[in-house]
PDB file of N, CA and C in Angstrom:
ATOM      1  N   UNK A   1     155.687  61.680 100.952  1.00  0.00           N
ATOM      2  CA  UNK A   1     155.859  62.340 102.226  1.00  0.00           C
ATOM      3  C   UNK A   1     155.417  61.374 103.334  1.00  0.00           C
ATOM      4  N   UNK A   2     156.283  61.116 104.410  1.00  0.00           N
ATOM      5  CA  UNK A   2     155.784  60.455 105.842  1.00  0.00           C
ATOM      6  C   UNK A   2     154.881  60.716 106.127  1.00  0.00           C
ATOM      7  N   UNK A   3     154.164  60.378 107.251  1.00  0.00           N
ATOM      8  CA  UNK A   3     153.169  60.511 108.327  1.00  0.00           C
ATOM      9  C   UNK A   3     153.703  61.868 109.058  1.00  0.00           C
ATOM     10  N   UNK A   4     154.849  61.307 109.652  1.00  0.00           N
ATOM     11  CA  UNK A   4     155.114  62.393 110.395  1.00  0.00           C
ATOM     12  C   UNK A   4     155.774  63.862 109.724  1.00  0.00           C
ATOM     13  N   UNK A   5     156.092  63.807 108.576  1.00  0.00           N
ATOM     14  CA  UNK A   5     156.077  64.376 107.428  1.00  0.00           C
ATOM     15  C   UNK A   5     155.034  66.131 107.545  1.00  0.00           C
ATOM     16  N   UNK A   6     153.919  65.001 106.794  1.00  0.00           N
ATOM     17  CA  UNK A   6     152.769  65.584 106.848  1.00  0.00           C
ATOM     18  C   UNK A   6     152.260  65.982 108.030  1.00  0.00           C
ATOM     19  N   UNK A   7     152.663  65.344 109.287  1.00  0.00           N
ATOM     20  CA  UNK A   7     152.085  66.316 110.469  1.00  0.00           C
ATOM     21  C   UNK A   7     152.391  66.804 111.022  1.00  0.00           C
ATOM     22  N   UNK A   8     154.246  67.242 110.646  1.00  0.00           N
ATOM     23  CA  UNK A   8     155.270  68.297 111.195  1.00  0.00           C
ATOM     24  C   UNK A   8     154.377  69.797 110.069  1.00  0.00           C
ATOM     25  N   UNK A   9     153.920  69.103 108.591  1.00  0.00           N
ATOM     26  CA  UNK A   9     153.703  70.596 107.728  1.00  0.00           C
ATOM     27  C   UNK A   9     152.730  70.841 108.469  1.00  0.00           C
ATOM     28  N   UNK A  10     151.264  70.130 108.664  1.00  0.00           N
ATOM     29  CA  UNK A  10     150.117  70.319 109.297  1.00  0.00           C
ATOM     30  C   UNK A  10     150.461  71.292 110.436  1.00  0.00           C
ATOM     31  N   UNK A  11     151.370  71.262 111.344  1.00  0.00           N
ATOM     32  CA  UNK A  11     151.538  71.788 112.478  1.00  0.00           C
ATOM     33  C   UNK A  11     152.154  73.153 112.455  1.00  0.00           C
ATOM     34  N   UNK A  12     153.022  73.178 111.660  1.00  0.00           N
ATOM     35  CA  UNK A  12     152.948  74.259 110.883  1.00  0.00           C
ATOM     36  C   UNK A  12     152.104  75.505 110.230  1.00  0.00           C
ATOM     37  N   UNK A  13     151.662  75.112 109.857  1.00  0.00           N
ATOM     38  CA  UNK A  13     150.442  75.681 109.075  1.00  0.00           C
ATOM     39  C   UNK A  13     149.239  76.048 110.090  1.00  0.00           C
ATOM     40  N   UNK A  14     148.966  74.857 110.810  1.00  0.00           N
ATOM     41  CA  UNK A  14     147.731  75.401 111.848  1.00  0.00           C
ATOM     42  C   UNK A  14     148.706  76.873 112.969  1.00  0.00           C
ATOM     43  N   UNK A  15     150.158  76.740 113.312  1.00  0.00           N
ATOM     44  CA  UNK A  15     150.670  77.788 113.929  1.00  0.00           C
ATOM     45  C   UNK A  15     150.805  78.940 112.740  1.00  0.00           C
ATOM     46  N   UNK A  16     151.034  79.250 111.801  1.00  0.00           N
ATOM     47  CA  UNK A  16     151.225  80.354 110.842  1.00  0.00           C
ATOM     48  C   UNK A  16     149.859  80.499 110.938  1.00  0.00           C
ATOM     49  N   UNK A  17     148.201  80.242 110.978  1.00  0.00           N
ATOM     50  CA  UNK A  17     147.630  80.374 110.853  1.00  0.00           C
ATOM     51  C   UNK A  17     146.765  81.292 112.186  1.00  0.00           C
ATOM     52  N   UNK A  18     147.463  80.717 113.331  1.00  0.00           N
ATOM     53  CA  UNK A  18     147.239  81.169 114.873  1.00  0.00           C
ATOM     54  C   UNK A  18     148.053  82.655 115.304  1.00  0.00           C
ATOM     55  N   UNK A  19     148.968  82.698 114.564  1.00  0.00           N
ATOM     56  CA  UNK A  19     149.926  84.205 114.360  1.00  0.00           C
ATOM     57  C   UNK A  19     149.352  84.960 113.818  1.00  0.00           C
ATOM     58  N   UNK A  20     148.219  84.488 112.765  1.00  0.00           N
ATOM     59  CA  UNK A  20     147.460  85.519 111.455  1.00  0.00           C
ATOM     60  C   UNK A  20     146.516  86.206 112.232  1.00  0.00           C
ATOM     61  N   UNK A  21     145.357  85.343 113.532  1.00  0.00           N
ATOM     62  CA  UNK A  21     144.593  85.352 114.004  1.00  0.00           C
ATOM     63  C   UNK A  21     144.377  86.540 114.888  1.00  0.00           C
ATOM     64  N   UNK A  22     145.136  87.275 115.223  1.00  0.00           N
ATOM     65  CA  UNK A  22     145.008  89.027 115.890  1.00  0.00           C
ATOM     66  C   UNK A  22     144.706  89.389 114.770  1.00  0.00           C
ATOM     67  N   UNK A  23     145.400  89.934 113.768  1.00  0.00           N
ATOM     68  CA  UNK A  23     144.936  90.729 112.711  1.00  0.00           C
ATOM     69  C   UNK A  23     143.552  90.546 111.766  1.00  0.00           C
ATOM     70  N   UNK A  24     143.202  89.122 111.725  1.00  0.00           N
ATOM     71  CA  UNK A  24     142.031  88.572 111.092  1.00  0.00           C
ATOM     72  C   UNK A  24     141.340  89.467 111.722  1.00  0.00           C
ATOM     73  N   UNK A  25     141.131  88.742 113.179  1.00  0.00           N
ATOM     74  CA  UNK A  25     139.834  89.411 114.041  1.00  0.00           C
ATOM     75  C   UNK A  25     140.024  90.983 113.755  1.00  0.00           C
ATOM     76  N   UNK A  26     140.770  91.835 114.566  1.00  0.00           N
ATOM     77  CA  UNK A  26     141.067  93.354 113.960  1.00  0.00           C
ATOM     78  C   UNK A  26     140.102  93.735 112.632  1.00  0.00           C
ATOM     79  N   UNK A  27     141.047  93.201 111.531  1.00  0.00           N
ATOM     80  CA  UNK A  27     140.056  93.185 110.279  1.00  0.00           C
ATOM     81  C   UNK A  27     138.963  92.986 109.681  1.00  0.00           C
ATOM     82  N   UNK A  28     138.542  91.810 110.455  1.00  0.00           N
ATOM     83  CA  UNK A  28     137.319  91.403 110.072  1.00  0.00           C
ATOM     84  C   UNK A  28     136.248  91.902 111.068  1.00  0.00           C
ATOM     85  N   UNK A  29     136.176  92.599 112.209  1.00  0.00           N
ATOM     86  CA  UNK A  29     135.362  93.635 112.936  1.00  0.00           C
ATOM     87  C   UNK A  29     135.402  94.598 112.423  1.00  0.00           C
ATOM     88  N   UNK A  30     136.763  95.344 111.909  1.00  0.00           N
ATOM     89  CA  UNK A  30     136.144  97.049 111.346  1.00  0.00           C
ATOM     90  C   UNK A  30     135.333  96.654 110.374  1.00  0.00           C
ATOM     91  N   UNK A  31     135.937  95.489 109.600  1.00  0.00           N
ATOM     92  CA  UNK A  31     134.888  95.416 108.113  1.00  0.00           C
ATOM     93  C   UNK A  31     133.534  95.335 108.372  1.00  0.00           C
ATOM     94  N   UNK A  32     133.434  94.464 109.496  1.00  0.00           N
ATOM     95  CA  UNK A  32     131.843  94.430 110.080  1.00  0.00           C
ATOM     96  C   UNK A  32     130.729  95.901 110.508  1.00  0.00           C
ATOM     97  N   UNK A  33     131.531  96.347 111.202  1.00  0.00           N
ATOM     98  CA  UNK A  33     131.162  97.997 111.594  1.00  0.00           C
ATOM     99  C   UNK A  33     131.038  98.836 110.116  1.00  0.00           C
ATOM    100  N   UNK A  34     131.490  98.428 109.377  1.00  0.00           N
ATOM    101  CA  UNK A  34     131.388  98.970 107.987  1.00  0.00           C
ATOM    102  C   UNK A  34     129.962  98.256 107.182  1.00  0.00           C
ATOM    103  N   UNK A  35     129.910  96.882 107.446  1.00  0.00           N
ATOM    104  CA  UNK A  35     128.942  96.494 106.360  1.00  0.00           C
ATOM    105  C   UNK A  35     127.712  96.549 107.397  1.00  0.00           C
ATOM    106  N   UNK A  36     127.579  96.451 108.266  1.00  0.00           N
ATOM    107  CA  UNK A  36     126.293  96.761 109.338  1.00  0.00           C
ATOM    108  C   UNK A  36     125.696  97.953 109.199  1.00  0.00           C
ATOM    109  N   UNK A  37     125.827  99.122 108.774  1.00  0.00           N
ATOM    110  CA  UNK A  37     125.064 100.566 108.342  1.00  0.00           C
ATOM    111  C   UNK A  37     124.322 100.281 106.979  1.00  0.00           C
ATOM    112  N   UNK A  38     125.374  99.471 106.342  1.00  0.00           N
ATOM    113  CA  UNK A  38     125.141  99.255 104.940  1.00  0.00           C
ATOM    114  C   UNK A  38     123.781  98.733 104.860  1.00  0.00           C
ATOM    115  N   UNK A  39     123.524  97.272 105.618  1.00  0.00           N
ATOM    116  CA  UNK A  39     123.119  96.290 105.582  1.00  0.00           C
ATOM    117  C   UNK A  39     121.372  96.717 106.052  1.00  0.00           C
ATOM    118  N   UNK A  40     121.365  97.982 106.883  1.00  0.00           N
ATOM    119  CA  UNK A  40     120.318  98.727 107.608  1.00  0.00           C
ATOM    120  C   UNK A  40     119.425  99.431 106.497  1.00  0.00           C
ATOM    121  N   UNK A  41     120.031 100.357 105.445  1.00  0.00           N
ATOM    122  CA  UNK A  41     119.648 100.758 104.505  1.00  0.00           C
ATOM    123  C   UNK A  41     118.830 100.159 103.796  1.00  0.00           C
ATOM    124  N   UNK A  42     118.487 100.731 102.454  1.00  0.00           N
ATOM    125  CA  UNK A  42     117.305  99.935 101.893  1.00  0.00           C
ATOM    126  C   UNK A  42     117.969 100.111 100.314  1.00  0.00           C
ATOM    127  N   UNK A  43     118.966  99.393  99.724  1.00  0.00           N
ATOM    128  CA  UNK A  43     119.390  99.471  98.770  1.00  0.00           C
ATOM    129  C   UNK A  43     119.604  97.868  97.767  1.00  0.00           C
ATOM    130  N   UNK A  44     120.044  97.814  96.433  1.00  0.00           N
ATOM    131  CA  UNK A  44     120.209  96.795  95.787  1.00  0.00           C
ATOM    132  C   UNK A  44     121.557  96.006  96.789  1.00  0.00           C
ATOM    133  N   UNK A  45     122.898  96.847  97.214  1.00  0.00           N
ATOM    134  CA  UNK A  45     123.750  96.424  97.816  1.00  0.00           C
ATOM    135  C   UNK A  45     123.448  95.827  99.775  1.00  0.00           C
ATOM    136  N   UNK A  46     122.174  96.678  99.835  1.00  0.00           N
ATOM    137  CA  UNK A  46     121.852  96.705 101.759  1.00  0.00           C
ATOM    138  C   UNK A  46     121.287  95.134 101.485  1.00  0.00           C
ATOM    139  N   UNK A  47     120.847  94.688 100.672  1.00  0.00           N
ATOM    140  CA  UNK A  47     119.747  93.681 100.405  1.00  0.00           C
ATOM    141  C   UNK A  47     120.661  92.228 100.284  1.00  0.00           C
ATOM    142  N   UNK A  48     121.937  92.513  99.592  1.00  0.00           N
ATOM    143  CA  UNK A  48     123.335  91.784  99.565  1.00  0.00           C
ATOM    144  C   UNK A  48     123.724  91.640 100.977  1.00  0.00           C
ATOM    145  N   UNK A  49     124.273  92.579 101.285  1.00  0.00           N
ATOM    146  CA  UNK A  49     124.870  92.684 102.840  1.00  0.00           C
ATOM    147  C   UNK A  49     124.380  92.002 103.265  1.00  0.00           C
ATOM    148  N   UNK A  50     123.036  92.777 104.120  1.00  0.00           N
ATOM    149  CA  UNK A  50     122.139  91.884 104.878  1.00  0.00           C
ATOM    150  C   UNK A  50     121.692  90.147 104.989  1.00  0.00           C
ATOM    151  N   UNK A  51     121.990  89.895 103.574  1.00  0.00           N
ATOM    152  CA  UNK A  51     121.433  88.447 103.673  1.00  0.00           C
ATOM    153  C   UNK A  51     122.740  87.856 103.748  1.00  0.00           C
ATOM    154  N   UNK A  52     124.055  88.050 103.478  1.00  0.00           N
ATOM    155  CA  UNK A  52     124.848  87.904 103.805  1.00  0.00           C
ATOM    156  C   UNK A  52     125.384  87.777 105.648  1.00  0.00           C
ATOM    157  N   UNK A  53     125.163  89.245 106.103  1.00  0.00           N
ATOM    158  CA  UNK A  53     125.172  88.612 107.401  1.00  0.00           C
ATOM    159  C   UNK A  53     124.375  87.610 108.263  1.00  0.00           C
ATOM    160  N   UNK A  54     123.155  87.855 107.612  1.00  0.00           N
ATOM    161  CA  UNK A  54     121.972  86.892 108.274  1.00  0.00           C
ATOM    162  C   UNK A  54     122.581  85.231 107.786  1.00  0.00           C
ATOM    163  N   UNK A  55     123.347  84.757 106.863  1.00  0.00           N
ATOM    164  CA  UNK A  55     123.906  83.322 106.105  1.00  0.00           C
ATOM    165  C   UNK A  55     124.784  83.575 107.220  1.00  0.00           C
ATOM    166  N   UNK A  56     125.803  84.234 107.707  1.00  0.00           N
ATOM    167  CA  UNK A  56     126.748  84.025 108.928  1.00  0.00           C
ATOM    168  C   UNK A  56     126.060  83.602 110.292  1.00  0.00           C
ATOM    169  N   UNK A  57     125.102  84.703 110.477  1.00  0.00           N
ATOM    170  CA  UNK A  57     124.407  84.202 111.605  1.00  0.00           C
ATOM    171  C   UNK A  57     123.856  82.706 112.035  1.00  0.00           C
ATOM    172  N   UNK A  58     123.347  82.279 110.776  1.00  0.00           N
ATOM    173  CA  UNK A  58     122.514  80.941 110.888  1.00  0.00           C
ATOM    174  C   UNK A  58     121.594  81.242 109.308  1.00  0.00           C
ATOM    175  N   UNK A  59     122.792  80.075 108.845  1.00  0.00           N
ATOM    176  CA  UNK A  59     123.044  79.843 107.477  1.00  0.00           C
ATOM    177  C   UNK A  59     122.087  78.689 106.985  1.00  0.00           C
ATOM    178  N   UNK A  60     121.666  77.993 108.034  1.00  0.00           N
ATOM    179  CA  UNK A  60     120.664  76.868 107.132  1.00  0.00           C
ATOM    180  C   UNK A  60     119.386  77.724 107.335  1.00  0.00           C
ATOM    181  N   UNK A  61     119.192  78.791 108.417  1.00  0.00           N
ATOM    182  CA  UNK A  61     117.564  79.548 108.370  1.00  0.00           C
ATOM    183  C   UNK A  61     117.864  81.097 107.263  1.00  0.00           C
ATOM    184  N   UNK A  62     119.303  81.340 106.795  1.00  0.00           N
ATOM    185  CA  UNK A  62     118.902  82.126 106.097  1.00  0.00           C
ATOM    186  C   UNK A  62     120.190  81.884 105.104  1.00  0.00           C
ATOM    187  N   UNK A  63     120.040  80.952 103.790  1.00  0.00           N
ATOM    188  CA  UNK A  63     121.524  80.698 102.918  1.00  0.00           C
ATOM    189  C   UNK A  63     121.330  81.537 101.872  1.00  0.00           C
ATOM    190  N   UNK A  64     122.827  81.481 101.717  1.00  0.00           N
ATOM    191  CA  UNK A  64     123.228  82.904 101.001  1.00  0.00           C
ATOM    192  C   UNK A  64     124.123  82.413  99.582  1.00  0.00           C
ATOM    193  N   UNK A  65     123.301  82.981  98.832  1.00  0.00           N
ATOM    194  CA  UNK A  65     123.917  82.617  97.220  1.00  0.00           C
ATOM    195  C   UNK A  65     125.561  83.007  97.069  1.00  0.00           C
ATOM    196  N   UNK A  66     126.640  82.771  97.069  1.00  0.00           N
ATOM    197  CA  UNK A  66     127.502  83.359  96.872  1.00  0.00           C
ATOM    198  C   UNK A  66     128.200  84.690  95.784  1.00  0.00           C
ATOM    199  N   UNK A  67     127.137  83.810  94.336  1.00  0.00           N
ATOM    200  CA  UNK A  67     127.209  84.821  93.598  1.00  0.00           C
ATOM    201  C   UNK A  67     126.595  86.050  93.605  1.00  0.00           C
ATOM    202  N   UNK A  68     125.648  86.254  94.853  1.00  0.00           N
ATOM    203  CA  UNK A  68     125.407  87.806  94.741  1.00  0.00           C
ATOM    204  C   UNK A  68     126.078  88.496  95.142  1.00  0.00           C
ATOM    205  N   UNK A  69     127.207  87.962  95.718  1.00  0.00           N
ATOM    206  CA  UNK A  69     128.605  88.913  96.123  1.00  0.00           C
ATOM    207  C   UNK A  69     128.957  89.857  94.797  1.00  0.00           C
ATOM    208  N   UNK A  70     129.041  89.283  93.524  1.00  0.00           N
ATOM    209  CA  UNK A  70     129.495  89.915  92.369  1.00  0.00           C
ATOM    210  C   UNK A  70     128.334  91.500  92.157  1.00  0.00           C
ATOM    211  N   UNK A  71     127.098  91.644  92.922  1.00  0.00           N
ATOM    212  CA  UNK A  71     126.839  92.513  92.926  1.00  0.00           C
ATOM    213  C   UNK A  71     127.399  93.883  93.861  1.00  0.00           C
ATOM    214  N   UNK A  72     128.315  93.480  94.384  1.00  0.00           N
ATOM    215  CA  UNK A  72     128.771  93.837  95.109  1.00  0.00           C
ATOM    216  C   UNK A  72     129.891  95.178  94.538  1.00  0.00           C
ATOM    217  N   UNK A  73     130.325  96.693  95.504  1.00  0.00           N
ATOM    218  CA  UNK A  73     131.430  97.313  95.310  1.00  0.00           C
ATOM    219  C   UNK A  73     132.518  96.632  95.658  1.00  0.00           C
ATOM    220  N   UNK A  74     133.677  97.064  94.856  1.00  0.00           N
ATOM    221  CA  UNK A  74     134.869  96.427  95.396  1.00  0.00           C
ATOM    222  C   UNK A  74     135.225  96.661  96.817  1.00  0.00           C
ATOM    223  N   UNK A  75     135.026  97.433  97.682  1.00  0.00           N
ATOM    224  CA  UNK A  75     135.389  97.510  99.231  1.00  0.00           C
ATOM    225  C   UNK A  75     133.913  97.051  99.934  1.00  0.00           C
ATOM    226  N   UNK A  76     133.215  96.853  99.506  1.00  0.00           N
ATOM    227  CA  UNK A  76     132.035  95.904 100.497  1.00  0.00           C
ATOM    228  C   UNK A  76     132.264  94.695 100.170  1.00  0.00           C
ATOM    229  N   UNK A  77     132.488  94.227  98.899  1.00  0.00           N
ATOM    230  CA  UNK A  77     133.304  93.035  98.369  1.00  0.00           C
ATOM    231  C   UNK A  77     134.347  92.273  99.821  1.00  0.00           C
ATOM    232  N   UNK A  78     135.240  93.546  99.536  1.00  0.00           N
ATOM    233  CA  UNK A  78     136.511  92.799 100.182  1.00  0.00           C
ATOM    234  C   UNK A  78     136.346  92.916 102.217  1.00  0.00           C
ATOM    235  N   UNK A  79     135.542  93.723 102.182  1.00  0.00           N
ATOM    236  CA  UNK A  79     134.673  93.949 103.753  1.00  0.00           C
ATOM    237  C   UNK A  79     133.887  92.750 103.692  1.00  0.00           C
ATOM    238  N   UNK A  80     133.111  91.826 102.757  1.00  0.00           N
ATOM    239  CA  UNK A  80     132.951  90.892 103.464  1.00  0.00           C
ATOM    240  C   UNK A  80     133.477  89.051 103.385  1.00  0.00           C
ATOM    241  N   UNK A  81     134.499  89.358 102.373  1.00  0.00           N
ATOM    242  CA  UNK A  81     135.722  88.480 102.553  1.00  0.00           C
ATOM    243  C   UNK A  81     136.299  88.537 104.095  1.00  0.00           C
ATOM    244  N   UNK A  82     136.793  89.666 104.553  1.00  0.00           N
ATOM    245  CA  UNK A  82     137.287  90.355 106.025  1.00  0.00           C
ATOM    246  C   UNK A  82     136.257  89.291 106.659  1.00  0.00           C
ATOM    247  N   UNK A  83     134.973  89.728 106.811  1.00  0.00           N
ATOM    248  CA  UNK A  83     134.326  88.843 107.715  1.00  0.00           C
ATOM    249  C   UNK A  83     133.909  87.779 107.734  1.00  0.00           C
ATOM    250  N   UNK A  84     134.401  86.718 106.469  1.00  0.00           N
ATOM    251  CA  UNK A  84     134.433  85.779 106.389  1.00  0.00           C
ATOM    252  C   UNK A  84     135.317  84.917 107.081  1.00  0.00           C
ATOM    253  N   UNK A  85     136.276  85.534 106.868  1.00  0.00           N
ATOM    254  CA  UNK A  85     137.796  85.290 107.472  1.00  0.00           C
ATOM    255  C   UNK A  85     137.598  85.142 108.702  1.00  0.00           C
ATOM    256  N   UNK A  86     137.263  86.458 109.491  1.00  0.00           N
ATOM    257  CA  UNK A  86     136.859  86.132 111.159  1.00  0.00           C
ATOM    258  C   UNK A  86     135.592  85.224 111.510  1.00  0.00           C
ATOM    259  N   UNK A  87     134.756  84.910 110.500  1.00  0.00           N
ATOM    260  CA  UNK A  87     134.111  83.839 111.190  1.00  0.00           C
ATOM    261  C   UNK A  87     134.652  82.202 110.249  1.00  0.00           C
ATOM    262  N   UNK A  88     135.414  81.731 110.151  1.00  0.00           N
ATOM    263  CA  UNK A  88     136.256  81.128 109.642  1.00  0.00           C
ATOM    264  C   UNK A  88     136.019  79.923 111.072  1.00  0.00           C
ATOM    265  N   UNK A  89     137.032  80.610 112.081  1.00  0.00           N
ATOM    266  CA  UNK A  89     136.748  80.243 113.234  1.00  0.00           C
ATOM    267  C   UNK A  89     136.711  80.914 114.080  1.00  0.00           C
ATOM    268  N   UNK A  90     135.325  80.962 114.516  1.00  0.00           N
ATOM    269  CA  UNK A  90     134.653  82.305 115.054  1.00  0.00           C
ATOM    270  C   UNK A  90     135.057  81.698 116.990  1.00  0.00           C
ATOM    271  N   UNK A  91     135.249  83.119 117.026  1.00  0.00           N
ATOM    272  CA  UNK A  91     135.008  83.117 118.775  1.00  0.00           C
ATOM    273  C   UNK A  91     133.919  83.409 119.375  1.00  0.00           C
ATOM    274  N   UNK A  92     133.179  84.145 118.398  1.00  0.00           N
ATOM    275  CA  UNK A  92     131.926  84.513 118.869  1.00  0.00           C
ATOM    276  C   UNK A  92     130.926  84.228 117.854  1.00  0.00           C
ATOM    277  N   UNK A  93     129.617  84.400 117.941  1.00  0.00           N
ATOM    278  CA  UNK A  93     128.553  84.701 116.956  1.00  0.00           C
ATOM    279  C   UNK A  93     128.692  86.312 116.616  1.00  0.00           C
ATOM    280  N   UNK A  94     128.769  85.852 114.799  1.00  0.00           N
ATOM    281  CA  UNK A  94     128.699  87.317 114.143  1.00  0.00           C
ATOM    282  C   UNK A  94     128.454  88.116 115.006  1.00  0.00           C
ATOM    283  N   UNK A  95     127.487  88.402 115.212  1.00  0.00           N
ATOM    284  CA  UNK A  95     126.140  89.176 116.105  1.00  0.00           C
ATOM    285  C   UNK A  95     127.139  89.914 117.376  1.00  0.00           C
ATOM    286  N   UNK A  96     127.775  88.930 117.866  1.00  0.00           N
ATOM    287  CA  UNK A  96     128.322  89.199 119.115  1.00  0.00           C
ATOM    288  C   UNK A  96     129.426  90.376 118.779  1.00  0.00           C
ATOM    289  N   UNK A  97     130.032  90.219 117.444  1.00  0.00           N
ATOM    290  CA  UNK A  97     131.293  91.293 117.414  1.00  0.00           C
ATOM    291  C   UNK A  97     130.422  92.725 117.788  1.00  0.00           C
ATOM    292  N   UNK A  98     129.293  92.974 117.505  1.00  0.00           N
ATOM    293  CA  UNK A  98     128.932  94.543 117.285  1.00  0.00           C
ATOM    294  C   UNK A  98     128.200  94.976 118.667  1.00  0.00           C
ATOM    295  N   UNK A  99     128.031  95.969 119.081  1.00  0.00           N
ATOM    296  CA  UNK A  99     126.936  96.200 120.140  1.00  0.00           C
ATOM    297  C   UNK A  99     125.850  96.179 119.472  1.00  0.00           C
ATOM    298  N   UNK A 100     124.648  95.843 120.209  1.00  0.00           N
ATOM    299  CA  UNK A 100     122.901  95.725 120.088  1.00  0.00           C
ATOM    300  C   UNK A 100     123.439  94.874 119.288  1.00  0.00           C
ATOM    301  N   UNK A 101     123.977  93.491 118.971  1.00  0.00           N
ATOM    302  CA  UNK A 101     124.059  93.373 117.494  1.00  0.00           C
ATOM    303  C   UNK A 101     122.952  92.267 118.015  1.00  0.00           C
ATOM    304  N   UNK A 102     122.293  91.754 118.916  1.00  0.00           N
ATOM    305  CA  UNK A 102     120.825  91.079 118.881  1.00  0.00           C
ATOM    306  C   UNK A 102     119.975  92.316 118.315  1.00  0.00           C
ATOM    307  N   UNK A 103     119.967  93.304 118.414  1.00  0.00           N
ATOM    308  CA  UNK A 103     118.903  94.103 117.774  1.00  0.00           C
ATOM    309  C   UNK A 103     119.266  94.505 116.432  1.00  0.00           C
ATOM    310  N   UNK A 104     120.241  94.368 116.251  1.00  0.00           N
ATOM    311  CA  UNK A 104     120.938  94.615 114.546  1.00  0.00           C
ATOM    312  C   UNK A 104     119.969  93.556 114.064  1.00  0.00           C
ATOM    313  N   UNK A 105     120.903  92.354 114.345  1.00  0.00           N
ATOM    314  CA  UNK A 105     119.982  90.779 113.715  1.00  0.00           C
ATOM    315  C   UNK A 105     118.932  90.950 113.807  1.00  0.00           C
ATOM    316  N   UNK A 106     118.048  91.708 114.396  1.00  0.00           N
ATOM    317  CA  UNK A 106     116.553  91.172 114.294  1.00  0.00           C
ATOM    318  C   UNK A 106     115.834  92.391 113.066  1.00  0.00           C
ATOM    319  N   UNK A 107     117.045  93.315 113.369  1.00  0.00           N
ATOM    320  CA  UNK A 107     116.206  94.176 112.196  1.00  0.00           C
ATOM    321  C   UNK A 107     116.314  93.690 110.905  1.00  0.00           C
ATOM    322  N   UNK A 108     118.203  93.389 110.899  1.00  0.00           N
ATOM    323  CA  UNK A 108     118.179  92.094 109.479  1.00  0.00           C
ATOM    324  C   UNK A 108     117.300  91.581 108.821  1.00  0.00           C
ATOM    325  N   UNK A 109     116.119  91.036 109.765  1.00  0.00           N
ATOM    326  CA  UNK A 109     115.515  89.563 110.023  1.00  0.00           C
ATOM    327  C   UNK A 109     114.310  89.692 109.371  1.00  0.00           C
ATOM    328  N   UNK A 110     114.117  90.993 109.952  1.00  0.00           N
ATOM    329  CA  UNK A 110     112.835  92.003 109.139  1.00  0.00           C
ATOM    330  C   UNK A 110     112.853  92.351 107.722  1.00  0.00           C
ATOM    331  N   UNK A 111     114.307  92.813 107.711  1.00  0.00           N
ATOM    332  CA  UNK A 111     114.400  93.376 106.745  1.00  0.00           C
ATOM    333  C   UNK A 111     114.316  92.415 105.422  1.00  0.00           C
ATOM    334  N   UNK A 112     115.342  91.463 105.331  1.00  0.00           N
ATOM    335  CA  UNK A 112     116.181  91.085 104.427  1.00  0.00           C
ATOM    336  C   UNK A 112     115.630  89.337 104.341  1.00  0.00           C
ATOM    337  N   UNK A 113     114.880  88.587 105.423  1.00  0.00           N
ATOM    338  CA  UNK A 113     114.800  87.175 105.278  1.00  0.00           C
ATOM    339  C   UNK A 113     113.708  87.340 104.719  1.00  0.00           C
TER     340      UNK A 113
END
């Protein structure tokens, strides 16, 4: 394949990817509003969540094993694939999609680091 080849597909791909980008975000906020109650609780799964969002927030002060996802239900599972996706390339800080979500994070912070 050319140069220019490869950076007609590249160009491509980064636009199919910019078309996806309404629905990501969409998706990956309800999923958020979904795993944020979760994450508040005091459960084997809230304990997942939580450190999970706190690895989005700021991932070198709080990293997140991947495999404890497998503890996971299949729709908190795929709720936080969703918000992986939107912070992929984030427009905002996690935090920022939710309201209070500085006071969400800090309860996180309490909770779960």
């Amino acid at each position: 394949m050319s140069p220019q080849d490869r950076f007609l597909q590249d160009m491509a791909r980064i636009a199919a990817e910019e078309a996806e980008r309404p629905a990501i975000r969409v998706k990956g906020i309800e999923a958020l509003q979904r795993l944020v109650p979760v994450a508040l609780r005091d459960s084997g799964q809230s304990r997942i969540v939580g450190r999970f969002l706190l690895s989005l927030y700021n991932g070198s002060a709080f990293p997140f094993a991947l495999t404890d996802l497998r503890g996971l239900d299949s729709s908190l599972w795929d709720d936080c694939l969703a918000v992986l996706r939107l912070d992929r390339r984030p427009e905002l800080e996690v935090h920022e999609y939710i309201e209070n979500g500085d006071d969400i994070w800090s309860q996180l912070k309490r909770a779960w680091a």
